[in-house]
Protein backbone atom coordinates (compact mmCIF):
# COMPACT_ATOMS: atom_id res chain seq x y z
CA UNK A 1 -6.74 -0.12 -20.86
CA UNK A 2 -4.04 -2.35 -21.68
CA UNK A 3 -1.77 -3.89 -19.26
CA UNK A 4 1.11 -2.23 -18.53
CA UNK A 5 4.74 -2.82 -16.82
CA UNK A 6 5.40 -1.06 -13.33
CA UNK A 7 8.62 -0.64 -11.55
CA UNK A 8 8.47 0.84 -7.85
CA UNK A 9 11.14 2.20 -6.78
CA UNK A 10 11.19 3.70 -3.00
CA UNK A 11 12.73 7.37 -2.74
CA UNK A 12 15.21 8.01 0.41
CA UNK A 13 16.27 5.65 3.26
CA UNK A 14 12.11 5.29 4.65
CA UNK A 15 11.39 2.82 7.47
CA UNK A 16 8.86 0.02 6.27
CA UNK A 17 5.68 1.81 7.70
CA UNK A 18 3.61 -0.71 9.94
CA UNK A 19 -0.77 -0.53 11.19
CA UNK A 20 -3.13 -0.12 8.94
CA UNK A 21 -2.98 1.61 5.74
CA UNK A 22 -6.25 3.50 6.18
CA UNK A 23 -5.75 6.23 9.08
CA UNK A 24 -8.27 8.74 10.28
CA UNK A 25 -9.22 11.89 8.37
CA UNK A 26 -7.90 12.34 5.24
CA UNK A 27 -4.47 11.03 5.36
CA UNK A 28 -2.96 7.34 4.50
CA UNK A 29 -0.28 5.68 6.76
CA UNK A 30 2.33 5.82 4.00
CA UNK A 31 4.48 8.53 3.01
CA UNK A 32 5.44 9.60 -0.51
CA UNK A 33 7.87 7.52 -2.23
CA UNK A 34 7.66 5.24 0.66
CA UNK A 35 7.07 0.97 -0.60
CA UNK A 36 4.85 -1.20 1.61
CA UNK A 37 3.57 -4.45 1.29
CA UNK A 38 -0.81 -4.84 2.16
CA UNK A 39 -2.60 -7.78 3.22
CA UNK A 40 -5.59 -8.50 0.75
CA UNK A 41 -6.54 -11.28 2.85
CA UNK A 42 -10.56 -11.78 4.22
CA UNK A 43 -10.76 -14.00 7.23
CA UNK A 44 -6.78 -14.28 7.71
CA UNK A 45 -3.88 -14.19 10.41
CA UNK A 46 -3.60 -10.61 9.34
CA UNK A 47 -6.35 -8.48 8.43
CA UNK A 48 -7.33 -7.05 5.42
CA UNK A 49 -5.88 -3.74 5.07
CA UNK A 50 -2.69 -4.14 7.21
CA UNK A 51 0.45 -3.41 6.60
CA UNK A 52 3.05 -6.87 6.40
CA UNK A 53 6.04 -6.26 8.83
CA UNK A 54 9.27 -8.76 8.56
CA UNK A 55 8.68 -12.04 9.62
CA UNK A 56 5.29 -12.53 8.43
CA UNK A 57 5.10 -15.93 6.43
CA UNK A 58 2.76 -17.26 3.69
CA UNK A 59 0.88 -19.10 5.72
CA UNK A 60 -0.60 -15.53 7.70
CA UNK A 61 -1.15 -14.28 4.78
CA UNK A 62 -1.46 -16.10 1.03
CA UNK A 63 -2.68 -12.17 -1.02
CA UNK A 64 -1.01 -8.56 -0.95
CA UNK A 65 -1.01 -5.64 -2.36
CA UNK A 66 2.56 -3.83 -3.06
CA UNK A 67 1.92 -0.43 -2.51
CA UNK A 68 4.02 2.72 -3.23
CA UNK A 69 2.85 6.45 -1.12
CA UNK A 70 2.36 9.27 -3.43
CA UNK A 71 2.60 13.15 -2.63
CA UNK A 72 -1.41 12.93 -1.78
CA UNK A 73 -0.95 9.87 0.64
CA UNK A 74 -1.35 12.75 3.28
CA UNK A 75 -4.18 14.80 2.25
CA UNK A 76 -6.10 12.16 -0.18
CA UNK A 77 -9.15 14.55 -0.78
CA UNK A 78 -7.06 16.56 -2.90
CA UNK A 79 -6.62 13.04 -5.33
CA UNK A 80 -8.35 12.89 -8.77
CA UNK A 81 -10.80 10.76 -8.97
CA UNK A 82 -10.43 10.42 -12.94
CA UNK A 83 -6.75 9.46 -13.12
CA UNK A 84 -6.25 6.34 -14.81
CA UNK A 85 -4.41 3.90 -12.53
CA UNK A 86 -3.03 0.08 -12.13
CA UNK A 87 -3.23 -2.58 -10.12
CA UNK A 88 -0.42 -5.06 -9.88
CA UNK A 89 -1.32 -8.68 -9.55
């Protein structure tokens, strides 16, 4: 698959969500349309898998994820697992 350009853009006036992106069951903690920023770091100041809140610097955390919910964040058994879809770098 070839690279392709991706433009979030957040829908409505959301609150920057905050924890950790994996909840229990079958729901994420970010709602549709809502942007969030993921720590990708292994061994760091914040763990893998959280969510960055303001004030968090560089030096807690050097690689993230931007992230943008979806209408399945909530009930993520009902995603396709044979959508095509991109990572941003």
């Amino acid at each position: 698959m070839l690279p392709m350009e991706v433009i979030l853009v957040g829908t409505g006036d959301q609150e920057v969500p905050s924890g950790v992106l994996v909840a229990a069951g079958n729901a994420l903690n970010i709602a549709d349309g809502q942007l969030a920023v993921m720590s990708e770091e292994h061994g760091g100041t914040v763990a893998h898998g959280e969510l960055i809140v303001a004030g968090t610097t560089s030096t807690q955390v050097s690689r993230v994820s931007v992230i943008q919910g979806t209408p399945n964040s909530t009930q993520i058994n009902k995603v396709s697992a044979f959508v095509a879809t991109t990572k941003l770098l």
